[in-house]
N, C-alpha and C. Protein backbone atom coordinates (compact mmCIF):
# COMPACT_ATOMS: atom_id res chain seq x y z
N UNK A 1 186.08 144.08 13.23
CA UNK A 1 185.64 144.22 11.87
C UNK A 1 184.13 143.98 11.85
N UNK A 2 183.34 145.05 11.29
CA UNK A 2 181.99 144.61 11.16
C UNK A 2 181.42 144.22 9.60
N UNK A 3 180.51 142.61 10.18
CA UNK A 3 180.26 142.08 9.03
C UNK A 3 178.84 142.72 8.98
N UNK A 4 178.16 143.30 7.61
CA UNK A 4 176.86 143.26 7.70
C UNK A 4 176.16 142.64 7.07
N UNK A 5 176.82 141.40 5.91
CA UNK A 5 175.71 140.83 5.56
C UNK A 5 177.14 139.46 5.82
N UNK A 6 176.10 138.07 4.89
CA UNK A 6 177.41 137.18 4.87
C UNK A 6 177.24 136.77 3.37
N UNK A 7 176.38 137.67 2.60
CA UNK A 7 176.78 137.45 1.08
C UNK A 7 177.26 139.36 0.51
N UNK A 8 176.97 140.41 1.23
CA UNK A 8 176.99 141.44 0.23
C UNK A 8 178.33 141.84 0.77
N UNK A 9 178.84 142.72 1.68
CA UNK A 9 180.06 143.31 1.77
C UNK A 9 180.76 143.16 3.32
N UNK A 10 181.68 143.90 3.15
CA UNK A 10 182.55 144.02 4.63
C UNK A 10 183.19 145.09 4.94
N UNK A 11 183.11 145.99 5.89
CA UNK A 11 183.62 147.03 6.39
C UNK A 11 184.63 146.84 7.06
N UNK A 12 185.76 146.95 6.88
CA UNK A 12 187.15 146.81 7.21
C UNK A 12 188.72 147.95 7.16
N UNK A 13 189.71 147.77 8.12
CA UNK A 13 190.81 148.05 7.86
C UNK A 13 191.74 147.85 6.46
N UNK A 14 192.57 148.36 5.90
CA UNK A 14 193.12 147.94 5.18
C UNK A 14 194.23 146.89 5.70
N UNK A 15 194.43 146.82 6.94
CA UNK A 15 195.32 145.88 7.56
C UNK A 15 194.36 144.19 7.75
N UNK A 16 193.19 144.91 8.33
CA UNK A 16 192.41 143.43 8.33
C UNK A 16 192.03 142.68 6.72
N UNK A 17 192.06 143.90 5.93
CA UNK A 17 191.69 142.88 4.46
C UNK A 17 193.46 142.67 4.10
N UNK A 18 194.54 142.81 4.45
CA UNK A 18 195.69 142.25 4.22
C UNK A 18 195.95 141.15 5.25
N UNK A 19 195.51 141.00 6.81
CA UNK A 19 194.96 139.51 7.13
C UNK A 19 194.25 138.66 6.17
N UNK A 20 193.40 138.51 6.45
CA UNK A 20 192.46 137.95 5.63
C UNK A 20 192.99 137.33 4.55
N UNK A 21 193.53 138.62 3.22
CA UNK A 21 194.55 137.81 2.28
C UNK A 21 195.24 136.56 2.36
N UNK A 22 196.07 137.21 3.33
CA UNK A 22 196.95 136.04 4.10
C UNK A 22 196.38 134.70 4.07
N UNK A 23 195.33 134.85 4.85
CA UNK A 23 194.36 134.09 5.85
C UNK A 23 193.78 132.84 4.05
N UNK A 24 193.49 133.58 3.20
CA UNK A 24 193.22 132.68 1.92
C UNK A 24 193.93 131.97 1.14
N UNK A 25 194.72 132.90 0.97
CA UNK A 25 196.27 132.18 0.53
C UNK A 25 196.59 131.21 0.87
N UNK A 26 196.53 130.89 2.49
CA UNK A 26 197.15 130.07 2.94
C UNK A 26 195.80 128.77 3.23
N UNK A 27 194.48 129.04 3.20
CA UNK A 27 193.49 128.34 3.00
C UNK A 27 192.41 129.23 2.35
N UNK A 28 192.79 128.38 0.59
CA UNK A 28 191.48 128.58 -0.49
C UNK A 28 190.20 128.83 -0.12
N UNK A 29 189.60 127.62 1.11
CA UNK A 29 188.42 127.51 1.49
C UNK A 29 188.05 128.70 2.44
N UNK A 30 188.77 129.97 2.82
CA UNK A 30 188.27 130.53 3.47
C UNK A 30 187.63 131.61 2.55
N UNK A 31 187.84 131.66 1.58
CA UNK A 31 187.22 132.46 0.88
C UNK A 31 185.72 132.47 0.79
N UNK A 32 185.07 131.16 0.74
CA UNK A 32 183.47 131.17 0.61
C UNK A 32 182.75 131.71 1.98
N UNK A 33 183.49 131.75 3.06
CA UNK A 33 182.92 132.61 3.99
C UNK A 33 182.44 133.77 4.26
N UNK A 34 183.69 134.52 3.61
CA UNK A 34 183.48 136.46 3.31
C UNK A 34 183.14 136.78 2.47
N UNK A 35 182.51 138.00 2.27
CA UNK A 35 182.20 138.90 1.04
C UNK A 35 183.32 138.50 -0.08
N UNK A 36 183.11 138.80 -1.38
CA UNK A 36 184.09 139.23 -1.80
C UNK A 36 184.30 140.87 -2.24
N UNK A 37 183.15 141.70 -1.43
CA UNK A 37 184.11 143.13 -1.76
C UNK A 37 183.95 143.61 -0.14
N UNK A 38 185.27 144.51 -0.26
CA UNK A 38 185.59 145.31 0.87
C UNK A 38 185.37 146.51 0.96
N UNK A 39 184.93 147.57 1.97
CA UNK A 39 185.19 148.82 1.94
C UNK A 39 185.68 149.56 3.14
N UNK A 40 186.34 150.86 3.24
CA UNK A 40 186.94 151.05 4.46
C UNK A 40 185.67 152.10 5.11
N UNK A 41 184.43 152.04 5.10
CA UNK A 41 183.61 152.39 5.73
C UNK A 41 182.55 152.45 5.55
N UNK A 42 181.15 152.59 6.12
CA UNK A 42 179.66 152.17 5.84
C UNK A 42 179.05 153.48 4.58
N UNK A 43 180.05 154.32 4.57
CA UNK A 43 179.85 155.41 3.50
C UNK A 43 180.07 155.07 2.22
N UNK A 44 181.47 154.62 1.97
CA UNK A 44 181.96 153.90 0.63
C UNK A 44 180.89 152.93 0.78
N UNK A 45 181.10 152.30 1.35
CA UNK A 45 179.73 151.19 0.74
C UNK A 45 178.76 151.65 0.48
N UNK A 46 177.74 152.28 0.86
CA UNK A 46 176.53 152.80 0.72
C UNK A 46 176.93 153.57 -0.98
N UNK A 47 178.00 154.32 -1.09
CA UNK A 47 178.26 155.35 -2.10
C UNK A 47 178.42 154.20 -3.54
N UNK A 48 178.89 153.13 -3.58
CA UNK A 48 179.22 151.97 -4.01
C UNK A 48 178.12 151.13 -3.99
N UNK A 49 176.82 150.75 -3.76
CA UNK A 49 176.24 150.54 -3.77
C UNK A 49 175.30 151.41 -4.95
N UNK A 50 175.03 152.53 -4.68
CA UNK A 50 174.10 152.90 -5.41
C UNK A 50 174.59 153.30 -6.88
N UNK A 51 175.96 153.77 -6.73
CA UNK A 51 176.79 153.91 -8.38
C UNK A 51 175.98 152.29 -8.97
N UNK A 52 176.04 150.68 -8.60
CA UNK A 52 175.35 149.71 -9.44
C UNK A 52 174.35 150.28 -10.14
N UNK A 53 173.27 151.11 -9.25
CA UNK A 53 171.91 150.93 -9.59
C UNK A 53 172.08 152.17 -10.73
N UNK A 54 171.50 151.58 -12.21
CA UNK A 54 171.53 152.73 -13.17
C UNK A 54 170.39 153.68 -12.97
N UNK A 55 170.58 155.12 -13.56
CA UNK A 55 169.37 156.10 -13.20
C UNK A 55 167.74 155.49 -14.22
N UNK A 56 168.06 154.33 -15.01
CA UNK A 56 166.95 153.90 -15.36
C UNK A 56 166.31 152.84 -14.34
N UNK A 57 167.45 152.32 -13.86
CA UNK A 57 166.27 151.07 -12.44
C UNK A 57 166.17 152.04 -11.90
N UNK A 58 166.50 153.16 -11.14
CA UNK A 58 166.03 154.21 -10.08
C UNK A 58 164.85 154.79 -10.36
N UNK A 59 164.67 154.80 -11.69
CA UNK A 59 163.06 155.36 -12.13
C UNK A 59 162.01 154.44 -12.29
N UNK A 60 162.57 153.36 -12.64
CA UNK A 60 161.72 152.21 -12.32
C UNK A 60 161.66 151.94 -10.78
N UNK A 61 162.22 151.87 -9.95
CA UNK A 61 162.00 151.48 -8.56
C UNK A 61 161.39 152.59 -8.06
N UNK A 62 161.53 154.07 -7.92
CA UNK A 62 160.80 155.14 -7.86
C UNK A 62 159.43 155.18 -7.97
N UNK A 63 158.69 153.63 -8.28
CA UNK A 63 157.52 154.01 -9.16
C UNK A 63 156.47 154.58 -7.58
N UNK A 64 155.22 154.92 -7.93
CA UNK A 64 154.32 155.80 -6.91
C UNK A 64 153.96 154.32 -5.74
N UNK A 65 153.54 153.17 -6.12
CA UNK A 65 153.46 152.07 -5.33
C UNK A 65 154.54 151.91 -4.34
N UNK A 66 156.06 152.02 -4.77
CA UNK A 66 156.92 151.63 -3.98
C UNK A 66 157.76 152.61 -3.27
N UNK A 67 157.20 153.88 -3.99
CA UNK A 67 157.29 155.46 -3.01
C UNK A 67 156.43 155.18 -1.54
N UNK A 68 155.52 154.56 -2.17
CA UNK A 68 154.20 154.81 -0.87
C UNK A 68 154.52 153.42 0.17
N UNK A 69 155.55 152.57 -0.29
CA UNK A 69 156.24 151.92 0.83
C UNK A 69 157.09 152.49 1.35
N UNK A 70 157.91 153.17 0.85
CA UNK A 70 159.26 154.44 1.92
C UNK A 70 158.40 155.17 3.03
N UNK A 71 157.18 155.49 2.29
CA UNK A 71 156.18 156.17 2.71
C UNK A 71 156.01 156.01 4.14
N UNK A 72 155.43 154.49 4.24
CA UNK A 72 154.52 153.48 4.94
C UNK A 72 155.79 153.03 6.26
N UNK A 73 157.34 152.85 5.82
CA UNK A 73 158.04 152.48 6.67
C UNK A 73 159.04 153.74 7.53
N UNK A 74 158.83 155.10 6.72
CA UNK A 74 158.72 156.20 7.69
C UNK A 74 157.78 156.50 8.36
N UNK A 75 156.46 156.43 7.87
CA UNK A 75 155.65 156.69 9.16
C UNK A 75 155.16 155.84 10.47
N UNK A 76 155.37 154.54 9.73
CA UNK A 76 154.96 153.94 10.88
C UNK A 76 156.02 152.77 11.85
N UNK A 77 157.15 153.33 11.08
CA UNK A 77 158.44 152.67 11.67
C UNK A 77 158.08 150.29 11.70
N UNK A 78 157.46 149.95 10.70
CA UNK A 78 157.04 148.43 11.10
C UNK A 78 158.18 147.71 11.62
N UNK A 79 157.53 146.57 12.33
CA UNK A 79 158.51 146.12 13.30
C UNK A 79 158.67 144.78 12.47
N UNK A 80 158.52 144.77 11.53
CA UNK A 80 159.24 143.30 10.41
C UNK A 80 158.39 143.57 9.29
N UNK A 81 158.98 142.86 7.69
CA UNK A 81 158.60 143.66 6.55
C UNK A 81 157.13 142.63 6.38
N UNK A 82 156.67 141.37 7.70
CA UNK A 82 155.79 141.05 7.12
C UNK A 82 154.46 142.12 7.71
N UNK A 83 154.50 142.62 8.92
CA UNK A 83 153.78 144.09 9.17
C UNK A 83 153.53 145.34 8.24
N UNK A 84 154.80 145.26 7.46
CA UNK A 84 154.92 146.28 6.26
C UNK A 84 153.98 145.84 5.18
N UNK A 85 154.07 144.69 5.18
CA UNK A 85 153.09 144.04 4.11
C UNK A 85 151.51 144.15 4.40
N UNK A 86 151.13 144.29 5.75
CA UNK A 86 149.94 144.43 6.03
C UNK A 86 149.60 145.93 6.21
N UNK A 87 150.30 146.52 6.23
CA UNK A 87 150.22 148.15 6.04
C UNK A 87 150.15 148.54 4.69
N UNK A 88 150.96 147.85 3.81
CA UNK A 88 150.90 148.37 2.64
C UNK A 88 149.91 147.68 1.75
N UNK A 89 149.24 146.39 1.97
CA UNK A 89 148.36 145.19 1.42
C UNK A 89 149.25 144.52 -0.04
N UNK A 90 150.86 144.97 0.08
CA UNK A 90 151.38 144.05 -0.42
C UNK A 90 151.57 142.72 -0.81
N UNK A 91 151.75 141.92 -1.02
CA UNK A 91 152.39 140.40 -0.55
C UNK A 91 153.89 140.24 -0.38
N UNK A 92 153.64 139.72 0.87
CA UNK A 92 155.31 139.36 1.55
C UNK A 92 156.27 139.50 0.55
N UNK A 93 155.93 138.05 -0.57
CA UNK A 93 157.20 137.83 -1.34
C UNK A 93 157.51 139.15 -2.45
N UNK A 94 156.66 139.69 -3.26
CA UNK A 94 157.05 141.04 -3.37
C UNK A 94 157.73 141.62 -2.92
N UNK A 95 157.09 142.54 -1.92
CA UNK A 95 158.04 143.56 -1.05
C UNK A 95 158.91 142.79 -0.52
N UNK A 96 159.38 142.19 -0.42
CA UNK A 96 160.64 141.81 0.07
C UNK A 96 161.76 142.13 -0.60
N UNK A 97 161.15 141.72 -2.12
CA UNK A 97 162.40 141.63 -3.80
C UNK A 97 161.94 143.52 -3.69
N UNK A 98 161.38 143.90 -3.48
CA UNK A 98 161.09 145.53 -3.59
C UNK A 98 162.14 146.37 -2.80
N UNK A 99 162.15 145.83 -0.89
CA UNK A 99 163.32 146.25 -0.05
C UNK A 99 164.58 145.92 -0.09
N UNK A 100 164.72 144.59 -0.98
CA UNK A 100 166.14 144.22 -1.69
C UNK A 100 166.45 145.04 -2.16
N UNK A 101 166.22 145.31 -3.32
CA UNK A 101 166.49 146.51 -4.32
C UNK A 101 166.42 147.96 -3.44
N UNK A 102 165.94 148.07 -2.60
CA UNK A 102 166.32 149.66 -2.23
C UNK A 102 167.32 149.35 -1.19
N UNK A 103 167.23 148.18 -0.24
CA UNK A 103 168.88 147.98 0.04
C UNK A 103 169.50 148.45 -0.79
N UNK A 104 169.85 147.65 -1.89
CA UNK A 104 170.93 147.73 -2.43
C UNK A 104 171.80 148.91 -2.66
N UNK A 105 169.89 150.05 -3.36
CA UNK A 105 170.59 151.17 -3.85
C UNK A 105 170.69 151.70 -2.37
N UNK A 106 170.79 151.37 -1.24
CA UNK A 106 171.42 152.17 -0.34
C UNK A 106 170.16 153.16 0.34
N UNK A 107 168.82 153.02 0.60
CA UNK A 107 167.59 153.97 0.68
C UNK A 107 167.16 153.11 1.93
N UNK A 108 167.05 151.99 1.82
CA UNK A 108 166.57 150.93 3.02
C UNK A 108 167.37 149.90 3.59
N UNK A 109 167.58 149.98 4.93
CA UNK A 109 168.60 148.99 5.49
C UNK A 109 167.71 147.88 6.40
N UNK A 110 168.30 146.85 6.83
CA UNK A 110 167.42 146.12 7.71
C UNK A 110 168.05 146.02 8.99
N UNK A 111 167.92 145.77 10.07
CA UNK A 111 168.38 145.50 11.76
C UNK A 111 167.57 144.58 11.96
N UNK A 112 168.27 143.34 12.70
CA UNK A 112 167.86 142.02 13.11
C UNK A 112 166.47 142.06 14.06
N UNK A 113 165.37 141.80 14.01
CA UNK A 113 164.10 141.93 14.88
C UNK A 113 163.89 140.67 15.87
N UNK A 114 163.37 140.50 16.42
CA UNK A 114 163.21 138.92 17.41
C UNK A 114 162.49 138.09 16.74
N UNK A 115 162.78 136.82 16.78
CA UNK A 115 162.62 135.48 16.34
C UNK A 115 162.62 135.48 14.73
N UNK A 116 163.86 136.35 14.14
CA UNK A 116 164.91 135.75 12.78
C UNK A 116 163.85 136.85 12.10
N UNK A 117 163.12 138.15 12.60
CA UNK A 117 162.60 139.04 11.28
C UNK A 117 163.60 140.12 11.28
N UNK A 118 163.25 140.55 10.16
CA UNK A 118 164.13 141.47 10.09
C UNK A 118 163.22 142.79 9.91
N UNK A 119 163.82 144.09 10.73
CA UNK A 119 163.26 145.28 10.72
C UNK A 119 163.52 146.02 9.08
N UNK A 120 162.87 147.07 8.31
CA UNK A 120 163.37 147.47 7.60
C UNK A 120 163.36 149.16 8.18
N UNK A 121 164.45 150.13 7.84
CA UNK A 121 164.28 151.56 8.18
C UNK A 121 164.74 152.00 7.20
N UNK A 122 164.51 153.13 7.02
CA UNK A 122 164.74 154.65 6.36
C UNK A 122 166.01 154.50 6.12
N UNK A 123 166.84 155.31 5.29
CA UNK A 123 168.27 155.11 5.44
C UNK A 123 168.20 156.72 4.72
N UNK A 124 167.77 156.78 3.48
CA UNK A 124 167.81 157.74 2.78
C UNK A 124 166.41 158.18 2.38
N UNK A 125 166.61 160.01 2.19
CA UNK A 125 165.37 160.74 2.31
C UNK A 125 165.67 161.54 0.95
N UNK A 126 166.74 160.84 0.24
CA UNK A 126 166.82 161.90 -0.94
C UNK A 126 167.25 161.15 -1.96
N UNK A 127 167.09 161.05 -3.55
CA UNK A 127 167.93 160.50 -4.62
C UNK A 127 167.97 161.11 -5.51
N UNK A 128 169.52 161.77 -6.10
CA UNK A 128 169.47 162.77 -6.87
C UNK A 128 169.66 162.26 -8.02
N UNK A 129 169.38 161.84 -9.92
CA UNK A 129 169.65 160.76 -10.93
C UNK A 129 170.13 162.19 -11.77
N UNK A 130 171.45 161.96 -12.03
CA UNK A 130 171.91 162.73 -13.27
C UNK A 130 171.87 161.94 -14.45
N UNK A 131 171.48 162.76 -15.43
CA UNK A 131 171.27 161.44 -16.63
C UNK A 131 171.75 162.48 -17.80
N UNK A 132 172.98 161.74 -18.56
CA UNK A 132 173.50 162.10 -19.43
C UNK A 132 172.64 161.99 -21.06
N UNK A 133 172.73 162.97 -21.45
CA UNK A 133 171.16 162.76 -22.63
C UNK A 133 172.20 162.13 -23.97
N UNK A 134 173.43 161.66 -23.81
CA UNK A 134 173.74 161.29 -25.11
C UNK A 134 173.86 159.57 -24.78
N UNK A 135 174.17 159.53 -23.24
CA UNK A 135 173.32 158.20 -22.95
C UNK A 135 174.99 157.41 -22.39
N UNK A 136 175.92 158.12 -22.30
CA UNK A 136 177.18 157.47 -21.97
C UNK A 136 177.42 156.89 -20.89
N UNK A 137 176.57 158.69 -19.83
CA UNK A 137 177.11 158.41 -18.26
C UNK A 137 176.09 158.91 -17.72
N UNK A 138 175.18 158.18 -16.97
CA UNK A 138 174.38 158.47 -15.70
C UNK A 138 174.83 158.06 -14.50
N UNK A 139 174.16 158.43 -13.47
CA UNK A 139 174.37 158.34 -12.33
C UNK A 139 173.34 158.57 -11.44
N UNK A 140 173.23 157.96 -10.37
CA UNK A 140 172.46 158.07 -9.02
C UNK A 140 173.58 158.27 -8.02
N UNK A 141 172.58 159.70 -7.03
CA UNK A 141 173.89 159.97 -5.87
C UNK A 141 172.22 159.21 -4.60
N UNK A 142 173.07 158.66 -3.69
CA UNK A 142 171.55 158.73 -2.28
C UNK A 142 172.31 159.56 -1.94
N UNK A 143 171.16 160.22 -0.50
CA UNK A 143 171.93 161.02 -0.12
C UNK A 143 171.81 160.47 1.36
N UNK A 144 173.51 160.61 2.31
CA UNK A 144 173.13 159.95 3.79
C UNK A 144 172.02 160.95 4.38
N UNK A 145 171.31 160.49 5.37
CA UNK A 145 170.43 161.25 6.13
C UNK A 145 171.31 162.17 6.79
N UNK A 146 172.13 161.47 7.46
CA UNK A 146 173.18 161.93 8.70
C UNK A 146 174.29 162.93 8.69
C-alpha cells in the first residue's frame, strides 16, 4: 500500500481499506495514524483533489506571479523549494503556502530531496475551469501529463 502523505490521503486496495477497518475497530487509536480518505489509485486522487479547488481559487491561484513559478520549476527543474525561492526572489514561507495549494489542486507534487527538502515538480501542464454562469456548478478538470 502506498502512503503519500501522513496527513492527506492513501492509495489502496479495497481489501486493504477493509483491513484497516478491521484494524480500527478493533483499536480506536489506530485511526490517528492514517489518512482519513482513501482512493483506489493516484488518478482518483489527483481527480479528487482538484474537484475541492473551486474555479474561483483556480483563478486566484492562476495569478501571473504564481504562473511564473510553474514557470520557474519547469524550466529549471529546482532541487528544493528553498532554490525555487531564490529563482523566483520569493520568500520561502510564501511559496511554500503557494506549492501547497497547487499540490492540492493536483498541478505540483513534491519527492523527498536529501537532508528532509523536499523537491517540487510539474505534475500538470493544463487546467481546464468550467464555470456555470448561473453560479450552481463549476468545476476544475487538471489534466494528467501522462
Amino acid at each position: 500500500m502506498k502512503k503519500t502523505s501522513s496527513t492527506t490521503y492513501k492509495v489502496g486496495s479495497l481489501g486493504e481499506f477493509a483491513a484497516w477497518t478491521k484494524r480500527v475497530v478493533c483499536d480506536p487509536a489506530q485511526v490517528d495514524a492514517e489518512p482519513k480518505k482513501w482512493f483506489d489509485s493516484e488518478a482518483t486522487a489527483r481527480q479528487a483533489a482538484a474537484e475541492q479547488v473551486s474555479a474561483e481559487a483556480m483563478v486566484k491561484l492562476l495569478s501571473p506571479g504564481n504562473l511564473a513559478v510553474l514557470d520557474a520549476i519547469d524550466r529549471h527543474k529546482p532541487a528544493s523549494v528553498h532554490e525555487l525561492a531564490v529563482l523566483t526572489g520569493r520568500k520561502e514561507a510564501s511559496l511554500s503556502r503557494t506549492l501547497k495549494r497547487f499540490a492540492q489542486a493536483g498541478i505540483v507534487a513534491f519527492t523527498a530531496g536529501p537532508h528532509r527538502t523536499r523537491v517540487p515538480a510539474l505534475v500538470a501542464r493544463k487546467v481546464h475551469l468550467e464555470i456555470d454562469l448561473t453560479g450552481h456548478r463549476s468545476a476544475v478538470f487538471v489534466d494528467d501529463p501522462r
